[in-house]
PDB file of N, CA and C in Angstrom:
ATOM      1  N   UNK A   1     -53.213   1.443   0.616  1.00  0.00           N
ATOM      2  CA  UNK A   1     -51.804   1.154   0.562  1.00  0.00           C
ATOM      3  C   UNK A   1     -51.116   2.292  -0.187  1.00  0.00           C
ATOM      4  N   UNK A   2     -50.027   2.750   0.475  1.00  0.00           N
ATOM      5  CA  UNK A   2     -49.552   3.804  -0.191  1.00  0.00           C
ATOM      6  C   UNK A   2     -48.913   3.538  -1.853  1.00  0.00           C
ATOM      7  N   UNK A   3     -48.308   3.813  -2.562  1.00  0.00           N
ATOM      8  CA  UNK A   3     -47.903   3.767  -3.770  1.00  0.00           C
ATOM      9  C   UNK A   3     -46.608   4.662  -3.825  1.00  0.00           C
ATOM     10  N   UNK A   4     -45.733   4.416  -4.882  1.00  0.00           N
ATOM     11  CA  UNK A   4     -44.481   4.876  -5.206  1.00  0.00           C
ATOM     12  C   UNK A   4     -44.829   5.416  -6.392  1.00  0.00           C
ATOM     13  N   UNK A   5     -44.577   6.336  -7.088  1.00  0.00           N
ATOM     14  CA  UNK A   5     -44.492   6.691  -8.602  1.00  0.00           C
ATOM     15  C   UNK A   5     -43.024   6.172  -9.045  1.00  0.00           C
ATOM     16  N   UNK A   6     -42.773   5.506 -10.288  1.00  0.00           N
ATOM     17  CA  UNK A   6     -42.233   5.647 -10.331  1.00  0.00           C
ATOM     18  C   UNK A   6     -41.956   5.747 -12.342  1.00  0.00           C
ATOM     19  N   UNK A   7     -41.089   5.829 -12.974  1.00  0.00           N
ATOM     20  CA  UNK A   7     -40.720   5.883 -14.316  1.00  0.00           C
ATOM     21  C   UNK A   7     -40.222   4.783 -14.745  1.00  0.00           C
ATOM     22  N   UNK A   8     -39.989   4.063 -15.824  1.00  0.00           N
ATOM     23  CA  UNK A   8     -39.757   2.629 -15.963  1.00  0.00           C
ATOM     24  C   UNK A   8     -39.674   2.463 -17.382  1.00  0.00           C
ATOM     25  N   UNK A   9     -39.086   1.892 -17.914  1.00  0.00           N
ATOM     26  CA  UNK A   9     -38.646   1.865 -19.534  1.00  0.00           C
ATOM     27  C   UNK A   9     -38.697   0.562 -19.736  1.00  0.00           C
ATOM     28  N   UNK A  10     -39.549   0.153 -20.877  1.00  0.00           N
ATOM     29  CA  UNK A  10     -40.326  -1.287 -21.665  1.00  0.00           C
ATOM     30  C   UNK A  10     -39.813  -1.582 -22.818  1.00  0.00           C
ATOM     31  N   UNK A  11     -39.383  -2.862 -23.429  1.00  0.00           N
ATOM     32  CA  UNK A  11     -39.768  -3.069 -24.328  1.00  0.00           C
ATOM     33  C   UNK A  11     -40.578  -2.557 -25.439  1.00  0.00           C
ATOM     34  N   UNK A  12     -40.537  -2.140 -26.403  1.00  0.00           N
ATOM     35  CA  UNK A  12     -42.106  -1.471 -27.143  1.00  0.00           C
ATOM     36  C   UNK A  12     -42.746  -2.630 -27.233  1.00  0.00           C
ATOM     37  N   UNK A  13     -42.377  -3.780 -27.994  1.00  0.00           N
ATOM     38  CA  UNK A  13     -43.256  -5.183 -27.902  1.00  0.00           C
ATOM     39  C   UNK A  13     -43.958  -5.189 -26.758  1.00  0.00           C
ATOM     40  N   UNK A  14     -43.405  -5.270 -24.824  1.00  0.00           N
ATOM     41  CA  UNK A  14     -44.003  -5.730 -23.972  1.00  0.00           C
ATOM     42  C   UNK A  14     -44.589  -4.554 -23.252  1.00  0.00           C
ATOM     43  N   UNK A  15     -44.291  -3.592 -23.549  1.00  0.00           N
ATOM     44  CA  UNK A  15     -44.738  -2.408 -23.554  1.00  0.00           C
ATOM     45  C   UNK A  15     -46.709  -2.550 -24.074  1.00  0.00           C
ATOM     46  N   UNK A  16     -47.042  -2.853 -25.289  1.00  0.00           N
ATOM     47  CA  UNK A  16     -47.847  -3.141 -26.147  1.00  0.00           C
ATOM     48  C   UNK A  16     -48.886  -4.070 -25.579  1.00  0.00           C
ATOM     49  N   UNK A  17     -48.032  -5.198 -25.222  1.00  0.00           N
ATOM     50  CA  UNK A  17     -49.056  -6.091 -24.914  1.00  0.00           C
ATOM     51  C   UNK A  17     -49.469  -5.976 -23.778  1.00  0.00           C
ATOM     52  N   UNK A  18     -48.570  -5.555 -22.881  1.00  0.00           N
ATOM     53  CA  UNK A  18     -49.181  -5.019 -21.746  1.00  0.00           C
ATOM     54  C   UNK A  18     -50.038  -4.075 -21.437  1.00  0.00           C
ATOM     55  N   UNK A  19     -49.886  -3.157 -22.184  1.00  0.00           N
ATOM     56  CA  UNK A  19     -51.021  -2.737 -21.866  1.00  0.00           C
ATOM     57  C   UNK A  19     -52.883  -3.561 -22.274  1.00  0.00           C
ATOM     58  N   UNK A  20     -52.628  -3.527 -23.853  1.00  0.00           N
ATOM     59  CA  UNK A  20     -53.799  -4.359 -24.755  1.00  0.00           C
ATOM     60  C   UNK A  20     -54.294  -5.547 -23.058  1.00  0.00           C
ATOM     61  N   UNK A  21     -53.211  -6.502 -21.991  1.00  0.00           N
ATOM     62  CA  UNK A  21     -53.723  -7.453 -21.201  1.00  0.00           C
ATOM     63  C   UNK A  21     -54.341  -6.445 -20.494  1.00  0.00           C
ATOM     64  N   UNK A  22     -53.713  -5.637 -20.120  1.00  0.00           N
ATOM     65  CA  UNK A  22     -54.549  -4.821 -18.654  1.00  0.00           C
ATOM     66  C   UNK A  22     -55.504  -4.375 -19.402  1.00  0.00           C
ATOM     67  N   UNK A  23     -55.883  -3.475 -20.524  1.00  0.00           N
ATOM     68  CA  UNK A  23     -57.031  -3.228 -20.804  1.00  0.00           C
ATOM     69  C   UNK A  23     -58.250  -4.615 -21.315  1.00  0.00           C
ATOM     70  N   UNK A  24     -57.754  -5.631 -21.577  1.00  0.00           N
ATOM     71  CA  UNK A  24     -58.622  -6.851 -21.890  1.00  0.00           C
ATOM     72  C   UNK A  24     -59.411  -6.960 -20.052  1.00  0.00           C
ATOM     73  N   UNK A  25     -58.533  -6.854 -19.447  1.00  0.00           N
ATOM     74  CA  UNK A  25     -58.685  -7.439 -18.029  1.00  0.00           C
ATOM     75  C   UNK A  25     -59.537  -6.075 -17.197  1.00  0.00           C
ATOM     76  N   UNK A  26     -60.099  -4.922 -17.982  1.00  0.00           N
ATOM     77  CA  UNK A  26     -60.512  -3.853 -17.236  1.00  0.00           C
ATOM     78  C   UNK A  26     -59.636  -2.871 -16.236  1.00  0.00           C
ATOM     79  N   UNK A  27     -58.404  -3.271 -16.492  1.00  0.00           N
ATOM     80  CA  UNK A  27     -57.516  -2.553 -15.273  1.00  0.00           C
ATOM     81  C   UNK A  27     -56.340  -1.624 -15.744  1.00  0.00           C
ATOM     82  N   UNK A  28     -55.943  -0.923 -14.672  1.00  0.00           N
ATOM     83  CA  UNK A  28     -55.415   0.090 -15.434  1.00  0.00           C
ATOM     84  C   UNK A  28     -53.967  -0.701 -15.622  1.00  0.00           C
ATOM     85  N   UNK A  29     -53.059   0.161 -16.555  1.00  0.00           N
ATOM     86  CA  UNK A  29     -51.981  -0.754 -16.648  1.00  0.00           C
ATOM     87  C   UNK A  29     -50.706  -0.393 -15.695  1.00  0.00           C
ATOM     88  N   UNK A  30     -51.033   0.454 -14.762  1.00  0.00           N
ATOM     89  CA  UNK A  30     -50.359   0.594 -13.367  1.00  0.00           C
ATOM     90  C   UNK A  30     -50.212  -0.678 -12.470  1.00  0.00           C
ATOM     91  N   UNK A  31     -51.752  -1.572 -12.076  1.00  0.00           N
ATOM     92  CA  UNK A  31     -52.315  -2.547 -11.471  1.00  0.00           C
ATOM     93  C   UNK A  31     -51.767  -3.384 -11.933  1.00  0.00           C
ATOM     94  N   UNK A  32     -52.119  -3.739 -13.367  1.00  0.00           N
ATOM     95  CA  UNK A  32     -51.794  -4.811 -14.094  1.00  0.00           C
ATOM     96  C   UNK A  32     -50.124  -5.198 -14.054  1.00  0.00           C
ATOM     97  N   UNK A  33     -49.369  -4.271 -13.768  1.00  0.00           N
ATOM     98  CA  UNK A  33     -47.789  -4.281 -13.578  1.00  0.00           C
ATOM     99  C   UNK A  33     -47.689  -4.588 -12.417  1.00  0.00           C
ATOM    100  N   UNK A  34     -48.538  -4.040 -11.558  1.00  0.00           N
ATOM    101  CA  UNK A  34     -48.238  -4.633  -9.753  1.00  0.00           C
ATOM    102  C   UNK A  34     -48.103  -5.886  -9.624  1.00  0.00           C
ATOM    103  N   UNK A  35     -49.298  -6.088 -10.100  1.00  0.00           N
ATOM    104  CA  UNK A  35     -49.648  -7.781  -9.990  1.00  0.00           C
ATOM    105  C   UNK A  35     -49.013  -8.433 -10.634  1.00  0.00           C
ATOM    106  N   UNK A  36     -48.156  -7.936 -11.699  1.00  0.00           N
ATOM    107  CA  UNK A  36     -46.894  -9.083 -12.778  1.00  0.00           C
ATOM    108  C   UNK A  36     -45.793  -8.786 -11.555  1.00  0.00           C
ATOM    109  N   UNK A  37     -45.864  -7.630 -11.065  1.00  0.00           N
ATOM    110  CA  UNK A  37     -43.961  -7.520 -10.291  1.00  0.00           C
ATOM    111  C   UNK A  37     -44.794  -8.329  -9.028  1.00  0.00           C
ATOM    112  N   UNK A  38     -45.476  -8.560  -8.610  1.00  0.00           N
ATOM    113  CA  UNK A  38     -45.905  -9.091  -7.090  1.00  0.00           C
ATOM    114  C   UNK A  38     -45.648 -10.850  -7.639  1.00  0.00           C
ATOM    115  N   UNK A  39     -46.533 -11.139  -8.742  1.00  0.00           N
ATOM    116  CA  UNK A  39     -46.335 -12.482  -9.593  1.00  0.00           C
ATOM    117  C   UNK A  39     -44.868 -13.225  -9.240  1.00  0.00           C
ATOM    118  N   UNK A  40     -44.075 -12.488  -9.771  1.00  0.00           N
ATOM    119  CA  UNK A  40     -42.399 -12.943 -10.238  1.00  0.00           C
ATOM    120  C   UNK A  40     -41.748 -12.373  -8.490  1.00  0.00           C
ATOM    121  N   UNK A  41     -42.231 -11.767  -7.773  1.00  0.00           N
ATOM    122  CA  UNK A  41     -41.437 -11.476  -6.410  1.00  0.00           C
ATOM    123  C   UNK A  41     -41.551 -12.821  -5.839  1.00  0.00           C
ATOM    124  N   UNK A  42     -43.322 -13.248  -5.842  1.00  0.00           N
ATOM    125  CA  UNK A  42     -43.791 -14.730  -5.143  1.00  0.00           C
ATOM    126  C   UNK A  42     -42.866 -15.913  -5.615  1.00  0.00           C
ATOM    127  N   UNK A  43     -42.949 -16.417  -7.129  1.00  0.00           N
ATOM    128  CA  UNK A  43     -41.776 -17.095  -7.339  1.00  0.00           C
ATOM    129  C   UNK A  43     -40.436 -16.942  -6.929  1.00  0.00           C
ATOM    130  N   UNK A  44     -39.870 -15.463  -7.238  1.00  0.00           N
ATOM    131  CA  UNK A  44     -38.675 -15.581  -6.595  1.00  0.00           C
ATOM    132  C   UNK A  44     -38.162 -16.157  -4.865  1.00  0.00           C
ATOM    133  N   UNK A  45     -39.375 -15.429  -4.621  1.00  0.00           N
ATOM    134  CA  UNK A  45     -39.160 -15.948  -3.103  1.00  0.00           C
ATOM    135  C   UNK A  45     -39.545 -17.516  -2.827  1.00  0.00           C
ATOM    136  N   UNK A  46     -40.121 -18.439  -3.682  1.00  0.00           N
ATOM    137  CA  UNK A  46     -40.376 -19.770  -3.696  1.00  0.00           C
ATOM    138  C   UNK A  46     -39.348 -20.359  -4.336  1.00  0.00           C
ATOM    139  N   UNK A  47     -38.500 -19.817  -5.069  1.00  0.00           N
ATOM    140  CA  UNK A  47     -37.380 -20.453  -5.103  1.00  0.00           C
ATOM    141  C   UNK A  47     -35.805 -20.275  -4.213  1.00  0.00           C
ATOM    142  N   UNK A  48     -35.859 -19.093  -3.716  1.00  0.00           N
ATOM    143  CA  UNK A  48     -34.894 -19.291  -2.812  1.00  0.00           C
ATOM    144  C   UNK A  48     -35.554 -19.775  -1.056  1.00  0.00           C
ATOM    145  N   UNK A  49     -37.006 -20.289  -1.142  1.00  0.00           N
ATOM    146  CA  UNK A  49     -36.762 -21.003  -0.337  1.00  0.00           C
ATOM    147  C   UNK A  49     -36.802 -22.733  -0.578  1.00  0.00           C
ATOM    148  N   UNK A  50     -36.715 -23.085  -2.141  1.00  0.00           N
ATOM    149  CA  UNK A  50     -36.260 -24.323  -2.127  1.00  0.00           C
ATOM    150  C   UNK A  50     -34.811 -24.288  -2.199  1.00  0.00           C
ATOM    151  N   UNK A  51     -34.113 -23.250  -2.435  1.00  0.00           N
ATOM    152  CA  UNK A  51     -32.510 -23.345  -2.201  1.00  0.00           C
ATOM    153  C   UNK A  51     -32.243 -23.695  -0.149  1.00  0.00           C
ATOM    154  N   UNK A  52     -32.796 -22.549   0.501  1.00  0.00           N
ATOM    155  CA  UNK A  52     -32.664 -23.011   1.663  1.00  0.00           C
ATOM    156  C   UNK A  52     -32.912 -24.263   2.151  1.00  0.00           C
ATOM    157  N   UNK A  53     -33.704 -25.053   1.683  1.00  0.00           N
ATOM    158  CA  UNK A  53     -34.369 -26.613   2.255  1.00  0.00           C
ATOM    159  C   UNK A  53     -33.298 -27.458   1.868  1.00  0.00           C
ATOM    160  N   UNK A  54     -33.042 -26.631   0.640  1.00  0.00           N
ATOM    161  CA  UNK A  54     -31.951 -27.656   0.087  1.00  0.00           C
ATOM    162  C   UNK A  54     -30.729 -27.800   0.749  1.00  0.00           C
ATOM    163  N   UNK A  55     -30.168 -26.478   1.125  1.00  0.00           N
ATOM    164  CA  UNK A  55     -28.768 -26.724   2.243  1.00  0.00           C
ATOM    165  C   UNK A  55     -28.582 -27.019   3.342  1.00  0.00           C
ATOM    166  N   UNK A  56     -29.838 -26.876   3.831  1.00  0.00           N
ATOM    167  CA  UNK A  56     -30.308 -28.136   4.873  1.00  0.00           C
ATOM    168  C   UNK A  56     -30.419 -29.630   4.918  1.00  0.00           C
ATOM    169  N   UNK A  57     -31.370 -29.797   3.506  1.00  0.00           N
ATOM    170  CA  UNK A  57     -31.841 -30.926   3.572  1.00  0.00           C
ATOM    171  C   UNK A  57     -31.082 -32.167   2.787  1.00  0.00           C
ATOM    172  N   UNK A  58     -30.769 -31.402   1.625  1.00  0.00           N
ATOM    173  CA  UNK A  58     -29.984 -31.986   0.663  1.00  0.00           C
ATOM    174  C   UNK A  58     -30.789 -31.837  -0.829  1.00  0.00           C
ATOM    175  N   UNK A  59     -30.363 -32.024  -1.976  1.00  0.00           N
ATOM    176  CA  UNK A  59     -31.108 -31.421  -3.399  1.00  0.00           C
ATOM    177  C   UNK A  59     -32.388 -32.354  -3.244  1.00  0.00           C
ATOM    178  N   UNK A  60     -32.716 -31.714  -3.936  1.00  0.00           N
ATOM    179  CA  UNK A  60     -34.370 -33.018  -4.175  1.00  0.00           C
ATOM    180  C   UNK A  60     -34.246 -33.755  -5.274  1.00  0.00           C
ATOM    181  N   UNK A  61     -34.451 -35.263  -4.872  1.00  0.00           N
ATOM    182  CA  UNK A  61     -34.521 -36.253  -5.302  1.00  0.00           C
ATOM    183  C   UNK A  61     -35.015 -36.284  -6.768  1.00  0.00           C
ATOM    184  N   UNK A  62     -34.542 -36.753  -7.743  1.00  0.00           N
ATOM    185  CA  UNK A  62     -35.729 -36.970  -9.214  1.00  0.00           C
ATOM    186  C   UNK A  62     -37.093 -36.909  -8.697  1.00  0.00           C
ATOM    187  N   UNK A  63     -37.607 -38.125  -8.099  1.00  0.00           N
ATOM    188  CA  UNK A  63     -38.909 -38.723  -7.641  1.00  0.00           C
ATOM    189  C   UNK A  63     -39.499 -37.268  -7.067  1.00  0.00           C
ATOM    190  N   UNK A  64     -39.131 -36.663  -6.311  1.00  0.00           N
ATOM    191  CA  UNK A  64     -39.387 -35.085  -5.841  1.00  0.00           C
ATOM    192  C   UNK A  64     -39.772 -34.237  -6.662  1.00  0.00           C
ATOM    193  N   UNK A  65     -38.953 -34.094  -7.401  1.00  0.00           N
ATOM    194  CA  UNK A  65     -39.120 -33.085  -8.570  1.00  0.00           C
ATOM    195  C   UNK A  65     -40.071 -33.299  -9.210  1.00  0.00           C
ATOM    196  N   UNK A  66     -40.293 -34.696  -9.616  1.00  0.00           N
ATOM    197  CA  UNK A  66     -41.338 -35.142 -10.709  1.00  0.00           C
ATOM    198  C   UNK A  66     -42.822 -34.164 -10.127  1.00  0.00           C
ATOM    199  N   UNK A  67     -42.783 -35.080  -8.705  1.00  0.00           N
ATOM    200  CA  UNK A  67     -43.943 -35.000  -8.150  1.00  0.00           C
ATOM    201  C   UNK A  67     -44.522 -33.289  -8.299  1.00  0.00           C
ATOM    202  N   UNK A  68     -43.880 -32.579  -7.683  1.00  0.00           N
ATOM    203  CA  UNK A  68     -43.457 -30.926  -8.111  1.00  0.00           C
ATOM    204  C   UNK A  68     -43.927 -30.814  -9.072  1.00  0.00           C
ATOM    205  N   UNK A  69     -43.030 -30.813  -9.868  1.00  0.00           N
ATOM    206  CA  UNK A  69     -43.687 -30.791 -11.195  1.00  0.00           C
ATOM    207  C   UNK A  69     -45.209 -30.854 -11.718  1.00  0.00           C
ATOM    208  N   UNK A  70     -45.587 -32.229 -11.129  1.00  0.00           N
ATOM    209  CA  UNK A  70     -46.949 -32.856 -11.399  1.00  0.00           C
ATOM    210  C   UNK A  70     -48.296 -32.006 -10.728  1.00  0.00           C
ATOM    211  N   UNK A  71     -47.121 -31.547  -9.613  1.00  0.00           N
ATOM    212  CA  UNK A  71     -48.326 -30.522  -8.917  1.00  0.00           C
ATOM    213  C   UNK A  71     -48.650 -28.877  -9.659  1.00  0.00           C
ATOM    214  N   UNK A  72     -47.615 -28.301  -9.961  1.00  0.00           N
ATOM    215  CA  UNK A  72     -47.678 -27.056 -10.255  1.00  0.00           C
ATOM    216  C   UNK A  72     -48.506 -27.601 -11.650  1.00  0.00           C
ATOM    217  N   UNK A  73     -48.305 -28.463 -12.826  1.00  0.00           N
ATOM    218  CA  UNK A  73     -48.975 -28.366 -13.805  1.00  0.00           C
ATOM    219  C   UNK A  73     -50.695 -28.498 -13.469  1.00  0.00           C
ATOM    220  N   UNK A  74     -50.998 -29.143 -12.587  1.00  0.00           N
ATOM    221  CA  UNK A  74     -52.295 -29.194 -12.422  1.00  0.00           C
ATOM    222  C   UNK A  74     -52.707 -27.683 -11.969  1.00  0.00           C
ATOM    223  N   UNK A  75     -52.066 -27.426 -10.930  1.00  0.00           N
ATOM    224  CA  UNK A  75     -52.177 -26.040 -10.862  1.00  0.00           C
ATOM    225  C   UNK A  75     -51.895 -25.013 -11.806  1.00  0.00           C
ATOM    226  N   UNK A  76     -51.273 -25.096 -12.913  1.00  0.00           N
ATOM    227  CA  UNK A  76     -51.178 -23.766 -13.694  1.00  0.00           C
ATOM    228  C   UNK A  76     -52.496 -24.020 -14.829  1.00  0.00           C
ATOM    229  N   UNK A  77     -53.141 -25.317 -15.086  1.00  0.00           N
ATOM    230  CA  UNK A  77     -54.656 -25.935 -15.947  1.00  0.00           C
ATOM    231  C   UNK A  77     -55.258 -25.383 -15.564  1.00  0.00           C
ATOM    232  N   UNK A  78     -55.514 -25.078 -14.037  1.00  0.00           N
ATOM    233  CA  UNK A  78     -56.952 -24.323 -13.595  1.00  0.00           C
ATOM    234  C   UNK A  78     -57.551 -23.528 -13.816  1.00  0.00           C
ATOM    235  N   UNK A  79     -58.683 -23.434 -14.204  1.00  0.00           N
ATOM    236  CA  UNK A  79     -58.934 -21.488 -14.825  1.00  0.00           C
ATOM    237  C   UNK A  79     -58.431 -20.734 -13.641  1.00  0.00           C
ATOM    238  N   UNK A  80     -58.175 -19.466 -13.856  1.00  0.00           N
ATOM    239  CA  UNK A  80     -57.985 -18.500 -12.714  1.00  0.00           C
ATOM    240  C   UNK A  80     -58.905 -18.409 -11.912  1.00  0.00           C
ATOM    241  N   UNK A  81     -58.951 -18.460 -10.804  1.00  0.00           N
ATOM    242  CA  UNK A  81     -59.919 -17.381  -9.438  1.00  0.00           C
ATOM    243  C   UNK A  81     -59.952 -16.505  -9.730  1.00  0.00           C
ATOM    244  N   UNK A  82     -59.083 -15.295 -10.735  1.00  0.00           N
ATOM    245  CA  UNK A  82     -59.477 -13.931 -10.358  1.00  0.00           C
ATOM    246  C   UNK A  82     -60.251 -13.595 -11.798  1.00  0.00           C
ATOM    247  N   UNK A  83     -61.529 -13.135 -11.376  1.00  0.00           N
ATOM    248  CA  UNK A  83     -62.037 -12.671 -12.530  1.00  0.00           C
ATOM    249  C   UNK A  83     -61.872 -11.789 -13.234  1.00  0.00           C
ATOM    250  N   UNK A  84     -62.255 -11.911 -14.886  1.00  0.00           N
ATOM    251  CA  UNK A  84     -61.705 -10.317 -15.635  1.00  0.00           C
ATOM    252  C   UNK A  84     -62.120  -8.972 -15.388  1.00  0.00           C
TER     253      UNK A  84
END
């Protein structure tokens, strides 16, 4: 896959820890940024497609949400699939 270079200005705090995760995790801290901006693209795009359902469908119900809710927490407990 091709790659972009590009320059990018951090936090020094998140600057820091970011790197210290990517090096905990064996990876360089190029990767380790892909996979945080790929991370937050996936959400973004999971939430504007509960906006679309919604102007279709209508907002989601409490009872909806809960359930949502109930699901992603089980899902965020899980250890990871991806190994260090």
């Amino acid at each position: 896959m091709p790659v972009k270079k590009m320059s990018v200005a951090l936090d020094s705090e998140v600057a820091a820890a970011a790197a210290s995760a990517a090096e905990a995790h064996g990876r360089s801290l190029s990767s380790w940024l892909t996979d945080a901006a790929r991370s937050q693209l996936r959400i973004e795009q999971g939430l504007a497609a509960v906006r679309a359902w919604e102007e279709e469908q209508g907002a989601l119900t409490a009872e909806e949400t809960a359930s949502a809710d109930a699901i992603l927490d089980d899902l965020l407990a899980r250890p990871s699939r991806r190994s260090a």
